[in-house]
N, C-alpha and C. Protein backbone atom coordinates (compact mmCIF):
# COMPACT_ATOMS: atom_id res chain seq x y z
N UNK A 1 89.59 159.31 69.75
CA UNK A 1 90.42 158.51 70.64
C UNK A 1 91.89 158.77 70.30
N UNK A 2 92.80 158.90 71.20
CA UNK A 2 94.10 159.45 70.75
C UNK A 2 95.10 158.17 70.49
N UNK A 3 96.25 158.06 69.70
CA UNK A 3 97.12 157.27 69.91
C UNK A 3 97.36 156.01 71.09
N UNK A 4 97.71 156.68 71.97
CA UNK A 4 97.93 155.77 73.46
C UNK A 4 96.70 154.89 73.66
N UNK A 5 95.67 155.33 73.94
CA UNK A 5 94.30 154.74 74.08
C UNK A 5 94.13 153.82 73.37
N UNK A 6 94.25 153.73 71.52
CA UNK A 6 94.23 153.06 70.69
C UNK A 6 95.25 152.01 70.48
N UNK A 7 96.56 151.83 71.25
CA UNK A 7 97.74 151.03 71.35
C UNK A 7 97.57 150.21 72.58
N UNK A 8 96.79 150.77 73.71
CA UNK A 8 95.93 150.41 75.10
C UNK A 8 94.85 148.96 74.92
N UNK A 9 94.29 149.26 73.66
CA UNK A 9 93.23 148.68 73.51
C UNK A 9 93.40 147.72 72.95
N UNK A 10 94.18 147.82 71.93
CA UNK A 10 94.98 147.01 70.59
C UNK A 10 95.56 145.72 71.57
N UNK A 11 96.98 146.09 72.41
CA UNK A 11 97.47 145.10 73.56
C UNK A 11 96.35 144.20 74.19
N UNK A 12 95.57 144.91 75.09
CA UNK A 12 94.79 144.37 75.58
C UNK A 12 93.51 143.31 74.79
N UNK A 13 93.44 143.91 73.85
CA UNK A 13 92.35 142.68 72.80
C UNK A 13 93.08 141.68 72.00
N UNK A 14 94.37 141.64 72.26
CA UNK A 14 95.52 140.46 71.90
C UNK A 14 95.71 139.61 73.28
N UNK A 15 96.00 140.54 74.03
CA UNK A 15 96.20 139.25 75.13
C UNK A 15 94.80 138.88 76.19
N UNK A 16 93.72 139.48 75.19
CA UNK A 16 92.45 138.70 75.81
C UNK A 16 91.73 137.59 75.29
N UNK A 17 92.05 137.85 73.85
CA UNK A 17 92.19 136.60 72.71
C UNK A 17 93.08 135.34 73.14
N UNK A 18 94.66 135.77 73.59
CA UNK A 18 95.00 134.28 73.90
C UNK A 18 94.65 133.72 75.27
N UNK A 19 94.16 135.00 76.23
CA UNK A 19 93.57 134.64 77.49
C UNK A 19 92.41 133.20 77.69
N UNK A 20 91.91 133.31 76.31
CA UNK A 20 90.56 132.92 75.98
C UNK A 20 90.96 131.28 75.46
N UNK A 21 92.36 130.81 74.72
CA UNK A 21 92.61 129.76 74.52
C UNK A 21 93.01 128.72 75.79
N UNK A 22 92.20 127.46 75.69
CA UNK A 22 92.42 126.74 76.85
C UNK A 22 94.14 125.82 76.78
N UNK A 23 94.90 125.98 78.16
CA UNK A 23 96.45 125.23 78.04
C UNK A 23 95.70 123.91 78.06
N UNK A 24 96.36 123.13 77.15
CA UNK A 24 96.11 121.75 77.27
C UNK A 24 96.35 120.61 78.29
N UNK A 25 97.49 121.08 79.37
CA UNK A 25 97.37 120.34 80.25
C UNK A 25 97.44 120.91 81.58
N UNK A 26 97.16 119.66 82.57
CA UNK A 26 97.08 120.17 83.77
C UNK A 26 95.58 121.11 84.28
N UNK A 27 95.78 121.61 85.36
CA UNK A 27 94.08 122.41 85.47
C UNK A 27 95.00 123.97 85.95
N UNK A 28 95.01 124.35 84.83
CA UNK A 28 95.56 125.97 84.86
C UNK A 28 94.26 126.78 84.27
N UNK A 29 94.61 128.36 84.65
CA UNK A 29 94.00 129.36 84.66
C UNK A 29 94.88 130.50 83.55
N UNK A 30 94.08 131.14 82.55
CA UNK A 30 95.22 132.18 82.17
C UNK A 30 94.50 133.47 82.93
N UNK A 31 96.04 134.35 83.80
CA UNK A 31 95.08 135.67 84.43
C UNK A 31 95.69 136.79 83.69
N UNK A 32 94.86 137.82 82.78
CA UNK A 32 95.40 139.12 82.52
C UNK A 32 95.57 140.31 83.22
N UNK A 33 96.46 140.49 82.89
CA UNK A 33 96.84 141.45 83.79
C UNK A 33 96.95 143.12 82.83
N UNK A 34 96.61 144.42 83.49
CA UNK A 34 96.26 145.26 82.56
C UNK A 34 96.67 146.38 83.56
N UNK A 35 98.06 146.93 83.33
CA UNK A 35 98.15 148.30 84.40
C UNK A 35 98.61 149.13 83.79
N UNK A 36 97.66 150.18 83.45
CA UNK A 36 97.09 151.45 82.20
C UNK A 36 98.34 152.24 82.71
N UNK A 37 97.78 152.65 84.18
CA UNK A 37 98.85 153.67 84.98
C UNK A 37 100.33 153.49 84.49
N UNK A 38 100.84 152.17 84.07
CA UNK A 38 102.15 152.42 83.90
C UNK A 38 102.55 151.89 83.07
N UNK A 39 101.48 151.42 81.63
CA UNK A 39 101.12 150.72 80.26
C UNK A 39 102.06 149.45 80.69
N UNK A 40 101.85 148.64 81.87
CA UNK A 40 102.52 147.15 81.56
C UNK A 40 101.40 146.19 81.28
N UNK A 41 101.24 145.55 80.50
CA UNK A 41 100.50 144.24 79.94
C UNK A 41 101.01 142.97 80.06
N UNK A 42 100.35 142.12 80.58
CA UNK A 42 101.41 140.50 81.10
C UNK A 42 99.47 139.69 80.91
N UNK A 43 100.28 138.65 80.08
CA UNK A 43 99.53 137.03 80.59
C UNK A 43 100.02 136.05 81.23
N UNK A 44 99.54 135.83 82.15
CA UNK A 44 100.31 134.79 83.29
C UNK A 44 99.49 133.33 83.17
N UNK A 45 100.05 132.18 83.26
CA UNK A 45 99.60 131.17 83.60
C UNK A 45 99.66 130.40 85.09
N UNK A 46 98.64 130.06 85.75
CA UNK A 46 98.63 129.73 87.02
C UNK A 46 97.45 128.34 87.56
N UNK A 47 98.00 127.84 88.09
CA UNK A 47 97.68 126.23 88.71
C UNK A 47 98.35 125.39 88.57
N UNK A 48 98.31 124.06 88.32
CA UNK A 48 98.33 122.79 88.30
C UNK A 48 98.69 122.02 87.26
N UNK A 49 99.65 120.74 87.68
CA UNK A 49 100.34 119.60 86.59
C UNK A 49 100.31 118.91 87.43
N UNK A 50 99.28 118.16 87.77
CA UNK A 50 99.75 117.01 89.01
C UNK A 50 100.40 117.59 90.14
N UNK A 51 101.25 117.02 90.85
CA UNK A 51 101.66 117.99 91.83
C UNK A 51 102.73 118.92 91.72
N UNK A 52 102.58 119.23 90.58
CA UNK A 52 103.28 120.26 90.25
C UNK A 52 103.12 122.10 90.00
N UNK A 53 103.21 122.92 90.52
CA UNK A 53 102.83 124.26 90.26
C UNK A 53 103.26 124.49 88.97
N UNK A 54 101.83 125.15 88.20
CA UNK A 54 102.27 126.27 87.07
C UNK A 54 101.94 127.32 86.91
N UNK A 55 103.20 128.16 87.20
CA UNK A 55 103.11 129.75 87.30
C UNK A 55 104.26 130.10 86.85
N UNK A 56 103.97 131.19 85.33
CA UNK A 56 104.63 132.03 84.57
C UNK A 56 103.90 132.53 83.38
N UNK A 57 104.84 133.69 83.01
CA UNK A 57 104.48 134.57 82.73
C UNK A 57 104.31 134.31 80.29
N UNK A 58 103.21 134.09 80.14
CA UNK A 58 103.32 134.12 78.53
C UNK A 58 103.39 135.22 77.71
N UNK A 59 103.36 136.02 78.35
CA UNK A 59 102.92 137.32 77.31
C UNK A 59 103.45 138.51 77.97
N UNK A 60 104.76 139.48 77.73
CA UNK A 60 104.72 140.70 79.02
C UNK A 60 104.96 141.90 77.87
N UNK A 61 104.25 142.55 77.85
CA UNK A 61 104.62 143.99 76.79
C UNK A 61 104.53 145.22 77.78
N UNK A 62 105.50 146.37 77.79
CA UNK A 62 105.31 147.37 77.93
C UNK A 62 105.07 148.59 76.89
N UNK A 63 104.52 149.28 77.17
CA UNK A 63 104.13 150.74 76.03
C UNK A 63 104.77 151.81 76.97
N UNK A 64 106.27 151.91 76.15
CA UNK A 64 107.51 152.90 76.16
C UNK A 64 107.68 154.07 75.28
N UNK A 65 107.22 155.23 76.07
CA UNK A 65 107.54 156.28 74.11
C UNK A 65 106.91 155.97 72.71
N UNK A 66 105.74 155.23 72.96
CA UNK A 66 104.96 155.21 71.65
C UNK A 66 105.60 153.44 71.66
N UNK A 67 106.31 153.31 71.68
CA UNK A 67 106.68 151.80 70.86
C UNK A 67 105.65 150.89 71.58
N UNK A 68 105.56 149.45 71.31
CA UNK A 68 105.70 148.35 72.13
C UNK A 68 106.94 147.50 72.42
N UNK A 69 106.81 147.10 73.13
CA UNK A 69 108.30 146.48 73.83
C UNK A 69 107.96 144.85 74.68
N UNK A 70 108.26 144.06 73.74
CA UNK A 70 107.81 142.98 74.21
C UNK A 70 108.89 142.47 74.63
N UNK A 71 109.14 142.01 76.14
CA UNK A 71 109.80 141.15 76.89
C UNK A 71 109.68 139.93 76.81
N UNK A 72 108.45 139.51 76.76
CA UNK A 72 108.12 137.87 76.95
C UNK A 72 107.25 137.60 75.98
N UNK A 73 107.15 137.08 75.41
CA UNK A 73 106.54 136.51 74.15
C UNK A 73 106.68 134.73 73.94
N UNK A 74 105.61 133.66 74.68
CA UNK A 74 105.46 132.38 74.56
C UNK A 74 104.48 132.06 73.81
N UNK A 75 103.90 132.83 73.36
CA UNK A 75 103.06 132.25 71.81
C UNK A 75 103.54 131.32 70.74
N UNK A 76 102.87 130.67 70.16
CA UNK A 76 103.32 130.48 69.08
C UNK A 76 103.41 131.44 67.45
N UNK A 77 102.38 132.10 67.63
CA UNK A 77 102.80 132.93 66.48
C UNK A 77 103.95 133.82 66.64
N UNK A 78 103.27 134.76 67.62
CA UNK A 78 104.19 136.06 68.04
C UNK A 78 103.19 136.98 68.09
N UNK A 79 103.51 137.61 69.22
CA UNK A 79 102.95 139.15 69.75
C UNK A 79 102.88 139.64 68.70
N UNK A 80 104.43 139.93 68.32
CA UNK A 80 105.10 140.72 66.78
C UNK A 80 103.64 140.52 65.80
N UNK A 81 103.86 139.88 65.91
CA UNK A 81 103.00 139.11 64.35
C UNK A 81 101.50 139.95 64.44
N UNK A 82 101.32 139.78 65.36
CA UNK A 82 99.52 140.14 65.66
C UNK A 82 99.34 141.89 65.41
N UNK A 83 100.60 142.61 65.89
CA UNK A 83 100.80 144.23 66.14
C UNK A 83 100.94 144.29 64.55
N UNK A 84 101.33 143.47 64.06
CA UNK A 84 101.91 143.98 62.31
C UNK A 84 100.62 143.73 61.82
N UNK A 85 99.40 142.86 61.62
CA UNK A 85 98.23 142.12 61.30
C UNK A 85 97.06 143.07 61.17
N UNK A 86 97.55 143.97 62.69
CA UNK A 86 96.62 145.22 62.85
C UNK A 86 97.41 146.42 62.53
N UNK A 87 98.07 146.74 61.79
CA UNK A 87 98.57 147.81 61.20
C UNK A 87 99.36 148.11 62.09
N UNK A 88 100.25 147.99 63.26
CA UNK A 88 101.70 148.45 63.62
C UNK A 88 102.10 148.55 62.93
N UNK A 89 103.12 149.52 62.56
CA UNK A 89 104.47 149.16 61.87
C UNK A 89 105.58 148.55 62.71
N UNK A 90 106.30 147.77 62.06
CA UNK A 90 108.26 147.62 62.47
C UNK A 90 108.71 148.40 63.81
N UNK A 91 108.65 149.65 63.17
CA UNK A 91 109.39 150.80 63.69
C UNK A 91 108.95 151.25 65.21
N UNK A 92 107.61 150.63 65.33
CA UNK A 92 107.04 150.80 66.83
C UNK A 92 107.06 149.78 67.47
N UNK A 93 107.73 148.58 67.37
CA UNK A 93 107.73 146.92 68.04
C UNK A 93 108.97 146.75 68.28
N UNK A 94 109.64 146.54 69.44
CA UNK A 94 110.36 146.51 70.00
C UNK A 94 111.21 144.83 70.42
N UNK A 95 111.65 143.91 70.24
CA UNK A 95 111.81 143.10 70.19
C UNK A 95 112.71 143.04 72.04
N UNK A 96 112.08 143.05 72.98
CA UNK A 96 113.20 143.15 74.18
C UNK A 96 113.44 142.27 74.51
N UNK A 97 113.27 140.78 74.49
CA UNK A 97 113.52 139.87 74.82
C UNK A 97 114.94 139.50 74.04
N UNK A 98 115.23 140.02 73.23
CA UNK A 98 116.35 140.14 72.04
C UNK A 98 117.54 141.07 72.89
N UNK A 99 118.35 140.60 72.45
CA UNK A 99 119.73 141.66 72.90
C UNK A 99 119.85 142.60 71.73
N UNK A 100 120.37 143.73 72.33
CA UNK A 100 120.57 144.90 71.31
C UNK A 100 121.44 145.06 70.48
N UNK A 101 122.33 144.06 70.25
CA UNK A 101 123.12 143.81 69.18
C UNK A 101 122.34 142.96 68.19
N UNK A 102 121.02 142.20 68.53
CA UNK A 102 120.39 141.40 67.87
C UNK A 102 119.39 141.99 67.25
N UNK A 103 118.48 142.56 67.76
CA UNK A 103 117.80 143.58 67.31
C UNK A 103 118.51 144.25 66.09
N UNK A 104 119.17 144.89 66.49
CA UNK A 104 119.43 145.36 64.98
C UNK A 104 119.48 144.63 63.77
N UNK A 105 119.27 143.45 64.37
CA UNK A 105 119.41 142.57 62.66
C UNK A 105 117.98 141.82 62.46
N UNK A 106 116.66 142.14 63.52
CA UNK A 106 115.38 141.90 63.24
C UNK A 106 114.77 142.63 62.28
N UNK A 107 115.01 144.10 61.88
CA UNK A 107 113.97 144.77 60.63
C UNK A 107 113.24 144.97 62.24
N UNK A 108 113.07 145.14 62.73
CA UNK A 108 112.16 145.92 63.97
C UNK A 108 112.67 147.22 64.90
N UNK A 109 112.20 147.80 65.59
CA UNK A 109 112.62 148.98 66.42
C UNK A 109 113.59 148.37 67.02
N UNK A 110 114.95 149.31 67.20
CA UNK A 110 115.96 148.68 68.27
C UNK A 110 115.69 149.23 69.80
N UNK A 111 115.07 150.42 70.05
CA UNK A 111 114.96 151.15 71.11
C UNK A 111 115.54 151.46 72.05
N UNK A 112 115.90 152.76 72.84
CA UNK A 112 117.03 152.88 73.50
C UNK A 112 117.53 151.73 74.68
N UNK A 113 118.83 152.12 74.69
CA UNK A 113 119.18 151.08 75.71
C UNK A 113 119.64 151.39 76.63
């Protein structure tokens, strides 16, 4: 199995794990989302708070040039955390939700800008 495939799989068995935890309120749905063709990965939350809509996005990683590149990250641990757990290194995690002056002061990939 090559690299990509194995970083494919890795994403996807993280955000099927938190897919799998129930939101405590309201009658929501978590939907994963998985588009290989252009390595974007997103967990979305969708339904109900009373009459209220809930829809957004918990989880959005792209796979850029080998790295990961996490945009959205509403976990409580961290995406981060889980990619390091399973042997990522630093140097391939991308912190994008971070500004690039900030990044540089995470110890993580800064990645082009």
């Amino acid at each position: 199995m090559d690299s990509l495939e194995q970083d494919r799989e890795i994403i996807e068995r993280i955000i099927s794990e938190y897919a799998g935890i129930p939101y405590a309120h309201g009658n929501t749905e978590r939907h994963s989302v998985f588009d290989r063709e252009r390595d974007r990965y997103l967990l979305m939350i969708v339904g109900w708070e009373g009459v209220r809509q809930v829809h957004g996005c918990i989880i959005h990683v792209e796979m850029i040039e080998g790295k990961f590149w996490i945009h959205r990250d509403g976990t409580e641990d961290g995406i981060a955390w889980e990619l390091l757990q399973v042997g990522i290194p630093k140097e391939r995690i991308v912190l994008a939700f971070k500004s690039p002056r900030e990044r540089k002061l995470t110890g993580f990939a800064v990645g082009a800008c």
